[in-house]
PDB file of N, CA and C in Angstrom:
ATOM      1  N   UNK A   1     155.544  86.393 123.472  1.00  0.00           N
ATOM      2  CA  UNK A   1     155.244  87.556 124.283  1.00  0.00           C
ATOM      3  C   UNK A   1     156.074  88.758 123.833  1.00  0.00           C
ATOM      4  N   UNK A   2     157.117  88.559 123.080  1.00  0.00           N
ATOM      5  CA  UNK A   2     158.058  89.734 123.176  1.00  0.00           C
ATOM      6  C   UNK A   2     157.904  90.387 121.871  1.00  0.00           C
ATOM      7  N   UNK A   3     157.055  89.278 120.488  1.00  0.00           N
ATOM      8  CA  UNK A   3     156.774  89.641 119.806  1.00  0.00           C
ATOM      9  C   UNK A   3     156.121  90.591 119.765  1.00  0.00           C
ATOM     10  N   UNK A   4     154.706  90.669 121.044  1.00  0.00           N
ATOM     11  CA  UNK A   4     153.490  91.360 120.993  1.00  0.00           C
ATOM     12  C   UNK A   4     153.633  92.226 121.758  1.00  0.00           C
ATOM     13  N   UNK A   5     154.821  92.354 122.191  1.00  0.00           N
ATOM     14  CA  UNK A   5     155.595  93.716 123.351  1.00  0.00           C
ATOM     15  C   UNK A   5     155.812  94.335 121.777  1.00  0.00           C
ATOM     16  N   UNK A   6     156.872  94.199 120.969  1.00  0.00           N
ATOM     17  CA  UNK A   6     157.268  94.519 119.994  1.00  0.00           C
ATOM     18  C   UNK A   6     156.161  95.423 118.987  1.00  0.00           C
ATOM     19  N   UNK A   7     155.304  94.836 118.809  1.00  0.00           N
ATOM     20  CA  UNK A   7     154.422  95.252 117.942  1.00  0.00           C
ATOM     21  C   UNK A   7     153.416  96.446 118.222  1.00  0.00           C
ATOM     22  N   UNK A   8     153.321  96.399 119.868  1.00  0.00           N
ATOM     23  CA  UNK A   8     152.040  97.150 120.802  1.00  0.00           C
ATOM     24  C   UNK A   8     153.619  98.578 120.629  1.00  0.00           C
ATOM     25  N   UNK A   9     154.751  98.398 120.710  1.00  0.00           N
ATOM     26  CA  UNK A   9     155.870  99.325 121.064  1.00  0.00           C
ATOM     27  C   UNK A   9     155.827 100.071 119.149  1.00  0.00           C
ATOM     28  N   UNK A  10     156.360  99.512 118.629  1.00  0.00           N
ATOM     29  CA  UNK A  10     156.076 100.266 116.919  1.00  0.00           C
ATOM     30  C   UNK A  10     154.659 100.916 116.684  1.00  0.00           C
ATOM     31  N   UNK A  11     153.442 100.442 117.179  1.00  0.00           N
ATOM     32  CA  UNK A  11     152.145 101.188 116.739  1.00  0.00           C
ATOM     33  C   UNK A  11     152.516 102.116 118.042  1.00  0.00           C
ATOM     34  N   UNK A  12     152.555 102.041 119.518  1.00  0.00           N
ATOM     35  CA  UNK A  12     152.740 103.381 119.943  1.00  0.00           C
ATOM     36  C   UNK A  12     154.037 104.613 119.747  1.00  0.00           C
ATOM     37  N   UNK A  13     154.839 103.605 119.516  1.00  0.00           N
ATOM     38  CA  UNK A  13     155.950 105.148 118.821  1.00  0.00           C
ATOM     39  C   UNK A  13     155.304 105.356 117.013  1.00  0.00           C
ATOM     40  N   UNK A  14     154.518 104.973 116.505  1.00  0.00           N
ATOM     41  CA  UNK A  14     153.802 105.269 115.849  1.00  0.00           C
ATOM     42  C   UNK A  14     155.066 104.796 114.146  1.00  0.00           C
ATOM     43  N   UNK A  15     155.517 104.197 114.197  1.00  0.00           N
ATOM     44  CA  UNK A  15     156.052 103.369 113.208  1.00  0.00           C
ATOM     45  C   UNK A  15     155.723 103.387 112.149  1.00  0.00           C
ATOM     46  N   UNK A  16     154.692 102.635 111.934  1.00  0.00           N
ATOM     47  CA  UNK A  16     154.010 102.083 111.121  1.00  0.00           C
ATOM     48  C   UNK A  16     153.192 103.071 110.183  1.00  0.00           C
ATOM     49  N   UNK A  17     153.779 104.690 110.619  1.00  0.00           N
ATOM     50  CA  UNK A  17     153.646 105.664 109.742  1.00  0.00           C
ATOM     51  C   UNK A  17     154.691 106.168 108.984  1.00  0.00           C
ATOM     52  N   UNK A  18     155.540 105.218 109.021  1.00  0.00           N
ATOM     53  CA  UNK A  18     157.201 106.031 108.298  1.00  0.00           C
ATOM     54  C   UNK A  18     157.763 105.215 107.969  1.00  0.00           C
ATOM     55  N   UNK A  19     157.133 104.133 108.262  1.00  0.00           N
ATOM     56  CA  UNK A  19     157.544 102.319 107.418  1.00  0.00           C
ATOM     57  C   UNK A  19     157.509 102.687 105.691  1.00  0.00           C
ATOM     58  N   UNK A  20     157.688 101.616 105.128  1.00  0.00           N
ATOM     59  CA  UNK A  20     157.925 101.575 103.633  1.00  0.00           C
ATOM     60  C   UNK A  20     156.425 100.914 103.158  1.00  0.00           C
ATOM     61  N   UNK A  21     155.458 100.240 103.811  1.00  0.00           N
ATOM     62  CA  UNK A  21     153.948 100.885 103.741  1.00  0.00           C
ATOM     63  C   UNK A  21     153.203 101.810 104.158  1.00  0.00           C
ATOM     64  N   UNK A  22     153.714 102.806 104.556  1.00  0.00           N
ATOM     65  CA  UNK A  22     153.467 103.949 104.947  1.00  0.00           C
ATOM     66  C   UNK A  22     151.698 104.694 104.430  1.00  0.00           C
ATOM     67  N   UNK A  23     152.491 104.611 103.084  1.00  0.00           N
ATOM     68  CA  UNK A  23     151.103 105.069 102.461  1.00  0.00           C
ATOM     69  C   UNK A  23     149.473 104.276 102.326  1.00  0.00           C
ATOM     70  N   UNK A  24     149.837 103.190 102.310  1.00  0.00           N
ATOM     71  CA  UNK A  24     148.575 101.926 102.551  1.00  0.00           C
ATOM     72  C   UNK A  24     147.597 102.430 103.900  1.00  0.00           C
ATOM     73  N   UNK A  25     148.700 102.357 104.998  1.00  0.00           N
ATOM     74  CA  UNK A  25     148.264 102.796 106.646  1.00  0.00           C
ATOM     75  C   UNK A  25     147.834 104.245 106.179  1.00  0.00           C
ATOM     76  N   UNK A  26     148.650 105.118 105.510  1.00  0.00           N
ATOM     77  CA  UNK A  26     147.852 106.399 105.459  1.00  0.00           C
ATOM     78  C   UNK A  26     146.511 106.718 104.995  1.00  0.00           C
ATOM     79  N   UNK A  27     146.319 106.024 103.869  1.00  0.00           N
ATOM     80  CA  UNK A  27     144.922 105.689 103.299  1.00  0.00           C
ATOM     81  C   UNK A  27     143.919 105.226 104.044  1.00  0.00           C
ATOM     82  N   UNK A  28     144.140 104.444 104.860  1.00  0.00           N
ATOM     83  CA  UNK A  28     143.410 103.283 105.763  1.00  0.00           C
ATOM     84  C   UNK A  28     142.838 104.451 106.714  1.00  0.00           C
ATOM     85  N   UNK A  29     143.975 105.150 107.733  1.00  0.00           N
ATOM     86  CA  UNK A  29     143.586 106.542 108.426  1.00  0.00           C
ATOM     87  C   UNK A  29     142.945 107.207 108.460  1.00  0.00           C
ATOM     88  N   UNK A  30     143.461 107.208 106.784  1.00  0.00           N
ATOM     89  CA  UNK A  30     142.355 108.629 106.131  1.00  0.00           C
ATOM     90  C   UNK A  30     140.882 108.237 106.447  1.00  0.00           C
ATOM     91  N   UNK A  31     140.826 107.137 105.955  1.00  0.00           N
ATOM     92  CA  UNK A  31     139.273 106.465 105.439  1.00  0.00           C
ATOM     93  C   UNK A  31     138.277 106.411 106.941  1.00  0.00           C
ATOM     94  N   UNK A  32     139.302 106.074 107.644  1.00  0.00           N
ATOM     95  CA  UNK A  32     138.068 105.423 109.284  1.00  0.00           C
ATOM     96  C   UNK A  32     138.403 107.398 109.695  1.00  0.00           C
ATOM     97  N   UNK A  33     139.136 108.477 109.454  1.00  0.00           N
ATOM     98  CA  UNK A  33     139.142 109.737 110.073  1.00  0.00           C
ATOM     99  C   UNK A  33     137.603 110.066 109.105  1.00  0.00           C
ATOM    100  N   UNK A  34     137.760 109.944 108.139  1.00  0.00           N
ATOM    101  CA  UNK A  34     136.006 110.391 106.752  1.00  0.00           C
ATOM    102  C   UNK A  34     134.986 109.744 107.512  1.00  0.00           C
ATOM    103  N   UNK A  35     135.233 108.484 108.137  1.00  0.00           N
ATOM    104  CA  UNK A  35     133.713 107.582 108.670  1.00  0.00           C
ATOM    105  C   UNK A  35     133.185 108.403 109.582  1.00  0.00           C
ATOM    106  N   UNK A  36     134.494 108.249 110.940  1.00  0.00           N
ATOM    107  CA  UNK A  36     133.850 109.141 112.026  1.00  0.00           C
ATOM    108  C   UNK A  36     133.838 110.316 112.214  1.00  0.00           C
ATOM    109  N   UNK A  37     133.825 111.304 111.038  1.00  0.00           N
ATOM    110  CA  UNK A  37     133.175 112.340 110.871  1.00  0.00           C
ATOM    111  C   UNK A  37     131.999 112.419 110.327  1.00  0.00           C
ATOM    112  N   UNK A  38     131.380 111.382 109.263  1.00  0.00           N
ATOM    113  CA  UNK A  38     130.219 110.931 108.892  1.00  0.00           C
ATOM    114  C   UNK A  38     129.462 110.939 109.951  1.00  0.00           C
ATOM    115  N   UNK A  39     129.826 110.141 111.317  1.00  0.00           N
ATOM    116  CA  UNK A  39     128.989 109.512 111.885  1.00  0.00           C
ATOM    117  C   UNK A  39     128.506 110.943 113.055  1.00  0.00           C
ATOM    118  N   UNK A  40     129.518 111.191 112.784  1.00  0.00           N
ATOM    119  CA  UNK A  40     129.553 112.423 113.933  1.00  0.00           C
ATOM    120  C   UNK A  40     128.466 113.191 113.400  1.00  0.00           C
ATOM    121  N   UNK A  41     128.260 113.933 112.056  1.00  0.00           N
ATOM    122  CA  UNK A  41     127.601 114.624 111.608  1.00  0.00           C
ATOM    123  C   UNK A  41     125.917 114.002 111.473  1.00  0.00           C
ATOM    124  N   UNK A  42     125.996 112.776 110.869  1.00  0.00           N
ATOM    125  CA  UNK A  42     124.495 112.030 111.385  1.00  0.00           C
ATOM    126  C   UNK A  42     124.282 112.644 112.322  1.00  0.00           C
ATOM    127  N   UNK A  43     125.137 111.854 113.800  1.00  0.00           N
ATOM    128  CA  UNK A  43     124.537 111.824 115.072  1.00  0.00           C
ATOM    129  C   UNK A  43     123.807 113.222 115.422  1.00  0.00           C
ATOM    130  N   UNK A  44     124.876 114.220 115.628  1.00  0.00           N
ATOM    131  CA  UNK A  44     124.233 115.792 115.061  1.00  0.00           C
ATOM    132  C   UNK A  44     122.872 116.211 114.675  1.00  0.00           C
ATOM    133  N   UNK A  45     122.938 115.875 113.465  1.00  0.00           N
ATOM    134  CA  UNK A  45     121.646 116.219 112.728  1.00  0.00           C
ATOM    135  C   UNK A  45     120.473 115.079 113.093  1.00  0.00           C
ATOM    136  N   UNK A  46     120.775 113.858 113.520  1.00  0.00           N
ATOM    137  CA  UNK A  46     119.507 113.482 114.295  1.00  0.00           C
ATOM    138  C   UNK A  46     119.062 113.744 115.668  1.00  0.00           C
ATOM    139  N   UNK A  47     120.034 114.132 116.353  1.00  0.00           N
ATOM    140  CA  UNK A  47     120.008 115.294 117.757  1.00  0.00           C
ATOM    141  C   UNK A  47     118.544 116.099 116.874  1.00  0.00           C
ATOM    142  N   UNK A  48     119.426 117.023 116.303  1.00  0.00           N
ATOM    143  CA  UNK A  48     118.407 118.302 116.086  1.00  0.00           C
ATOM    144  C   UNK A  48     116.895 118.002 115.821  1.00  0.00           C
ATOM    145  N   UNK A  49     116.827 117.096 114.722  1.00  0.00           N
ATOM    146  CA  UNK A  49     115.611 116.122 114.326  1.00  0.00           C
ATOM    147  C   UNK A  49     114.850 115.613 115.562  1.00  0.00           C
ATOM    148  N   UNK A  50     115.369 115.281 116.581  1.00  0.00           N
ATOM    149  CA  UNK A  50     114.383 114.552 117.696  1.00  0.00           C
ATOM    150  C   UNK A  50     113.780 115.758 118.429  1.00  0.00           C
ATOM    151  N   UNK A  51     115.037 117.010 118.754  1.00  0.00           N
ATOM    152  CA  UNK A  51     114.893 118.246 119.303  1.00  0.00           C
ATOM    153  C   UNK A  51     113.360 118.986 118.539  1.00  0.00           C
ATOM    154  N   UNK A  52     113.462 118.896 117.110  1.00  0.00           N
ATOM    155  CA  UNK A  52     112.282 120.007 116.917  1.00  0.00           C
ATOM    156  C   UNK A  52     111.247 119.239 116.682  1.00  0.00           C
ATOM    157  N   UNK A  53     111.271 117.480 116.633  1.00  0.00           N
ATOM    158  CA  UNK A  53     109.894 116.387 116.708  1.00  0.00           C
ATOM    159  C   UNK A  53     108.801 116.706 118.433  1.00  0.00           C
ATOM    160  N   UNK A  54     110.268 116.765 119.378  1.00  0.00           N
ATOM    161  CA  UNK A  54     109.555 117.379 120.276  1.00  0.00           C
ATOM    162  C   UNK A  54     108.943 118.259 120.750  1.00  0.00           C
ATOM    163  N   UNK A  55     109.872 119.462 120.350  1.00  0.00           N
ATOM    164  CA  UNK A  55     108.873 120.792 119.781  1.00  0.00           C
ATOM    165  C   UNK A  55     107.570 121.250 119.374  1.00  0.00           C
ATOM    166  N   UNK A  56     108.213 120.607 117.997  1.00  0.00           N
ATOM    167  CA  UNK A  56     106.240 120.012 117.316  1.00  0.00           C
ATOM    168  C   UNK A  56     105.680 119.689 118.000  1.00  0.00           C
ATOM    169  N   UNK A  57     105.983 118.117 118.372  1.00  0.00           N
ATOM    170  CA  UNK A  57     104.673 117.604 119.499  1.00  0.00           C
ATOM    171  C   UNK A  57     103.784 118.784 120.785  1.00  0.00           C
ATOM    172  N   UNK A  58     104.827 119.398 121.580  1.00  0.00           N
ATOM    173  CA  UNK A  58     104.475 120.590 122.327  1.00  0.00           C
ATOM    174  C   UNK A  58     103.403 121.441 122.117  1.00  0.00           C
ATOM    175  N   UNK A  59     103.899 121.961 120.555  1.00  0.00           N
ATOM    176  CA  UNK A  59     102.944 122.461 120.123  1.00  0.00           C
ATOM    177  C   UNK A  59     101.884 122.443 119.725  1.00  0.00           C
ATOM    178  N   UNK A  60     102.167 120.872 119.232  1.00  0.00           N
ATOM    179  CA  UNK A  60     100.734 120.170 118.959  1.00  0.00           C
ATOM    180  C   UNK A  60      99.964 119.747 119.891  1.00  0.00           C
ATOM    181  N   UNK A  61     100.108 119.398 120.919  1.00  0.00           N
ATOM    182  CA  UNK A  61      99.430 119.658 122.722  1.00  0.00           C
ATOM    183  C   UNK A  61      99.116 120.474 122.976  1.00  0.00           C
ATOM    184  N   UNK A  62      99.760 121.987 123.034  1.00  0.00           N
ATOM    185  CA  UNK A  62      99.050 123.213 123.304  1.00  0.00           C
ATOM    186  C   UNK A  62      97.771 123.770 122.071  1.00  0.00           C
ATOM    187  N   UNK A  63      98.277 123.387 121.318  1.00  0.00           N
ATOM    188  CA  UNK A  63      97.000 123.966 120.064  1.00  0.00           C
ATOM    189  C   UNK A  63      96.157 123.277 120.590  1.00  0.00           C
ATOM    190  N   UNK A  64      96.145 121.965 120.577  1.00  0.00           N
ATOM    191  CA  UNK A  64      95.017 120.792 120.757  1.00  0.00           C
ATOM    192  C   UNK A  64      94.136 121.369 122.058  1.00  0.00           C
ATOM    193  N   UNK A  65      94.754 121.356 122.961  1.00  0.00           N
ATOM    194  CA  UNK A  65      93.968 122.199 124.101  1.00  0.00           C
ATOM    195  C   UNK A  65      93.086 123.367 124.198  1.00  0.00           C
ATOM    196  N   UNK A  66      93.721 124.373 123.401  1.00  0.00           N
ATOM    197  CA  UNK A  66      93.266 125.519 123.046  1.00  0.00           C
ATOM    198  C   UNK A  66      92.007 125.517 121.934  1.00  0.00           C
ATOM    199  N   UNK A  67      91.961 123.954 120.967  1.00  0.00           N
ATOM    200  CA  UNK A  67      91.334 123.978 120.245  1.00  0.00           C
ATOM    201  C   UNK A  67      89.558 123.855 121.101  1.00  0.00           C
ATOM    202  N   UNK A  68      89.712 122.654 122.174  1.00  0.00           N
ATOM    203  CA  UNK A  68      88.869 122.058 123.045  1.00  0.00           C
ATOM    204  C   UNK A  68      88.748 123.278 123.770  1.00  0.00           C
ATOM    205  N   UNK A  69      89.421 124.014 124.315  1.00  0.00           N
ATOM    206  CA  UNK A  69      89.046 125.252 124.645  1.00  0.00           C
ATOM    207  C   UNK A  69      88.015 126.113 124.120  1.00  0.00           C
ATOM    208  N   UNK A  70      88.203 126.335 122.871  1.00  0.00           N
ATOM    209  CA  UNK A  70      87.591 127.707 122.201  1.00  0.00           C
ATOM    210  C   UNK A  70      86.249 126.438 121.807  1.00  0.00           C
ATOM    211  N   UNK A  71      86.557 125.671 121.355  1.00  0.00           N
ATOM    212  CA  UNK A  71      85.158 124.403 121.121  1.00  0.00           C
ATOM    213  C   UNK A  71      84.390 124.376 122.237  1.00  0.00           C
ATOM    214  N   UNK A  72      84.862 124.570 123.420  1.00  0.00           N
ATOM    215  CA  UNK A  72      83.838 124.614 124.729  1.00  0.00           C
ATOM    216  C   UNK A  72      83.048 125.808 124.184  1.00  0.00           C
ATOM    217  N   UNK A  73      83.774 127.159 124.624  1.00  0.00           N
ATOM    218  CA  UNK A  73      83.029 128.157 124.889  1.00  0.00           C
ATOM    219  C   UNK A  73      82.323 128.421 123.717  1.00  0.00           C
ATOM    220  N   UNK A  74      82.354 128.095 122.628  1.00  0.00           N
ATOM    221  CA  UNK A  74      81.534 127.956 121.641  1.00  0.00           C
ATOM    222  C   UNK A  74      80.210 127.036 121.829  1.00  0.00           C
ATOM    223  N   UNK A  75      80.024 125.740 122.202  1.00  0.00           N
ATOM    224  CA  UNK A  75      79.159 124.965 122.745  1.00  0.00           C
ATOM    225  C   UNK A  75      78.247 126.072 123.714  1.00  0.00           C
ATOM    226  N   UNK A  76      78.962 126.957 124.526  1.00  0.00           N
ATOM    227  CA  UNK A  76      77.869 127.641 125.598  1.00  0.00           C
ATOM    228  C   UNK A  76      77.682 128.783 125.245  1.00  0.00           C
ATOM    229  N   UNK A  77      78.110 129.558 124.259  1.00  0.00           N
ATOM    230  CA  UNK A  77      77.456 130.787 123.302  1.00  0.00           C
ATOM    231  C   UNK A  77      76.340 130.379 122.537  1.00  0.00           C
ATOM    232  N   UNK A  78      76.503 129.118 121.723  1.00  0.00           N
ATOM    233  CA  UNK A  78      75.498 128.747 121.333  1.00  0.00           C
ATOM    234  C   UNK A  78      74.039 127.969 121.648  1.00  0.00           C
ATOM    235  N   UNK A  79      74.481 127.810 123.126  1.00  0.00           N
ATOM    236  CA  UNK A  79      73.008 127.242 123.556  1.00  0.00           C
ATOM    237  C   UNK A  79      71.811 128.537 123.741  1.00  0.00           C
ATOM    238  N   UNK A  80      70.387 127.942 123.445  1.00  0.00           N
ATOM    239  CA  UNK A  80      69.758 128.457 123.759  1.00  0.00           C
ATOM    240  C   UNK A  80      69.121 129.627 124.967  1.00  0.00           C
ATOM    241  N   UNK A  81      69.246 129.118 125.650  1.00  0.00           N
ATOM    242  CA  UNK A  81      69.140 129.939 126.850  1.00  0.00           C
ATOM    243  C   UNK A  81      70.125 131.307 126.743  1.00  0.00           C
ATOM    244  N   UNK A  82      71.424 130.737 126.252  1.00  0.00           N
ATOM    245  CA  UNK A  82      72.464 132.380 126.810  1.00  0.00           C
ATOM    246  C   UNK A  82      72.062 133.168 125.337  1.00  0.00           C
ATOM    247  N   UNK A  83      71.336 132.465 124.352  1.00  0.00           N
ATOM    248  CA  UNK A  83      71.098 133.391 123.260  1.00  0.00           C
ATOM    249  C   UNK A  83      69.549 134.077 123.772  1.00  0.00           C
ATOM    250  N   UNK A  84      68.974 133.253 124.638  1.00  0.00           N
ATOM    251  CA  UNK A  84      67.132 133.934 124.652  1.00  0.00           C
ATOM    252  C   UNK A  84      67.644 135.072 125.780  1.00  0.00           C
ATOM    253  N   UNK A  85      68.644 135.178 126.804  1.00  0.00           N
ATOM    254  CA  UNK A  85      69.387 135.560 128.038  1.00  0.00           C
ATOM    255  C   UNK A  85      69.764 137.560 127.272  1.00  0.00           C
ATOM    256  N   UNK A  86      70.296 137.157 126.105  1.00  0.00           N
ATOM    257  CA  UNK A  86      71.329 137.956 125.657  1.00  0.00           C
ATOM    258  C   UNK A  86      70.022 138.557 125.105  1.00  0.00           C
ATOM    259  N   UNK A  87      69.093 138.267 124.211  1.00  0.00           N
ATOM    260  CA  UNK A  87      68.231 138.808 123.553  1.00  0.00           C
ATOM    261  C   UNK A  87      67.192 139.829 124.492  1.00  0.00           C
ATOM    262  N   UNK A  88      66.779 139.255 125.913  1.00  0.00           N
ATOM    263  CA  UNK A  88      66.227 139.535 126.540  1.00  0.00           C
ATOM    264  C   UNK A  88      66.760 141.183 127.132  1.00  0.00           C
ATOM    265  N   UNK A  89      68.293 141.120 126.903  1.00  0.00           N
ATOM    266  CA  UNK A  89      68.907 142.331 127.228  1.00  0.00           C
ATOM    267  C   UNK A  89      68.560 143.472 126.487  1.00  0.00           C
ATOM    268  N   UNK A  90      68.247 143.169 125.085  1.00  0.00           N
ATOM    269  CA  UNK A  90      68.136 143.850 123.849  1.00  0.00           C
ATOM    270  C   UNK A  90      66.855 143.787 123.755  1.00  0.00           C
ATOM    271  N   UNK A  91      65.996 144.050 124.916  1.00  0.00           N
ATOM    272  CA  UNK A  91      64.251 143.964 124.308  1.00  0.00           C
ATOM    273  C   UNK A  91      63.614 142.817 123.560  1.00  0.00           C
ATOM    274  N   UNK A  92      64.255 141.395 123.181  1.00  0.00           N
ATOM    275  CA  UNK A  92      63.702 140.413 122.941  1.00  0.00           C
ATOM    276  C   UNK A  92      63.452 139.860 123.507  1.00  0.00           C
ATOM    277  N   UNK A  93      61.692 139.174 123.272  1.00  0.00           N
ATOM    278  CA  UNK A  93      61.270 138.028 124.712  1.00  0.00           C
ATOM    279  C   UNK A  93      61.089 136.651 123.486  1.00  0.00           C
ATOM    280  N   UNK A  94      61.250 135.019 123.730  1.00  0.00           N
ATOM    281  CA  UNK A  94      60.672 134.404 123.377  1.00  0.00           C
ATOM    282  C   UNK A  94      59.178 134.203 123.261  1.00  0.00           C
ATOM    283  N   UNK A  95      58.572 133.936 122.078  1.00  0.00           N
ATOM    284  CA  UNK A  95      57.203 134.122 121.766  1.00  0.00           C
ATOM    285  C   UNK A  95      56.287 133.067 122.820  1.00  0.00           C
ATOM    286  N   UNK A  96      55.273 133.460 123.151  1.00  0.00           N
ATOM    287  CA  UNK A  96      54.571 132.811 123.635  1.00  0.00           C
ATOM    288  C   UNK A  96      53.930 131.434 122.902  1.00  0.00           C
ATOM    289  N   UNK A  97      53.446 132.251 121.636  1.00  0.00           N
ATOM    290  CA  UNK A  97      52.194 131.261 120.736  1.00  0.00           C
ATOM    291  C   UNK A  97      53.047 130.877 120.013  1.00  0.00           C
ATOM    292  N   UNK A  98      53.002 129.590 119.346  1.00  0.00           N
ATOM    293  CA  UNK A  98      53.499 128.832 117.992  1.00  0.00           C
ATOM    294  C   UNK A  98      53.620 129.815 117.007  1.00  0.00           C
ATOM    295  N   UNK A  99      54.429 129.363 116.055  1.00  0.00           N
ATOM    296  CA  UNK A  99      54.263 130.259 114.735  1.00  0.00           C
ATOM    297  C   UNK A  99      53.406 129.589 114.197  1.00  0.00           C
ATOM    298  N   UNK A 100      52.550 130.222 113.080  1.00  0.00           N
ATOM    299  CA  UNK A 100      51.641 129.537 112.215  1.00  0.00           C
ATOM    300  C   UNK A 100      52.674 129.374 111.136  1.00  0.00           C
ATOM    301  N   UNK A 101      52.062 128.494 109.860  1.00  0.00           N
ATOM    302  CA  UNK A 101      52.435 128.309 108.770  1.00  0.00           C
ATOM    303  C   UNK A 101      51.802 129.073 107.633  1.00  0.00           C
ATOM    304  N   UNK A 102      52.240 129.690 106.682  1.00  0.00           N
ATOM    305  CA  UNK A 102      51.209 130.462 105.902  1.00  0.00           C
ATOM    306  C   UNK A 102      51.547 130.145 104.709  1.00  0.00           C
ATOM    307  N   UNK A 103      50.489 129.244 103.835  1.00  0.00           N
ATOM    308  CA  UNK A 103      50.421 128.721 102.958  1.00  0.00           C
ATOM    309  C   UNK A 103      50.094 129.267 101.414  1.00  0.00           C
ATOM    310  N   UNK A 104      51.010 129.567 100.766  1.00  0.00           N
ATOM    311  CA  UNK A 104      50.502 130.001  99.148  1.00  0.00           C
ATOM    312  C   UNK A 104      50.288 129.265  98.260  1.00  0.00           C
ATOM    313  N   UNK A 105      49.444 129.436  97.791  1.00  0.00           N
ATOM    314  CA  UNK A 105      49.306 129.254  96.320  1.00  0.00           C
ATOM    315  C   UNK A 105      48.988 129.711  95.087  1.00  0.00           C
ATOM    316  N   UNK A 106      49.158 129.559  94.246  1.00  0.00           N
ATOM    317  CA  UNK A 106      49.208 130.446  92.818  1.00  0.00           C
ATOM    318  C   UNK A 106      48.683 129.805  91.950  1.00  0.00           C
ATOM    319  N   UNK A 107      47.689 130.616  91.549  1.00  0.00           N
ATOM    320  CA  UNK A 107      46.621 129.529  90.638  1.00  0.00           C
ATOM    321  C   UNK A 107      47.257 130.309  89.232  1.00  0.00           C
ATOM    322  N   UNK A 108      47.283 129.330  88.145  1.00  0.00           N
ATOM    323  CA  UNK A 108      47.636 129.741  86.663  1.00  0.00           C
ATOM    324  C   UNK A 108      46.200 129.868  85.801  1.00  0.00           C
TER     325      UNK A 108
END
């Protein structure tokens, strides 16, 4: 027990940085201080990455809507009626009689 009193007491008065392996532990420091800044910076930049996936998506919902939108009112410009409707405004009536077919030919 007094060992592991001992040992928990040198790593918190911090010892084991001014020991005669000093430099080994410093290296070691160094290395896990480089990781979790690595990791830090990932984490970061996949934050941002999920941030503008959602974005996108948003946007890609609102276009999509807008697309079915303008695709409607297109469907009811182009029906018949609001074109014979519109024509009718402008002095056009739908014809009564069939069209005929008028047939050529060209004799050599």
């Amino acid at each position: 027990m007094t060992k592991t009193k001992e040992i928990l007491n040198n790593i918190f008065k911090g010892k084991f940085l001014v020991n005669e392996d000093a430099q080994k532990n410093w290296g070691f420091i160094i290395f896990l201080t480089g990781l979790a800044l690595l990791m830090i910076t990932s984490s970061h930049q996949i934050d941002k990455k999920v941030q503008k996936i959602a974005q996108l998506n948003k946007e890609k919902r609102e276009l999509r809507s807008q697309y079915v939108a303008t695709k409607s009112d297109l469907m009811k410009l182009k029906m018949a009626s609001n074109i014979s409707r519109k024509l009718e405004e402008k002095g056009l009536f739908v014809s009564k009689t069939p069209p005929q077919k008028i047939k050529v030919s060209i004799s050599r």
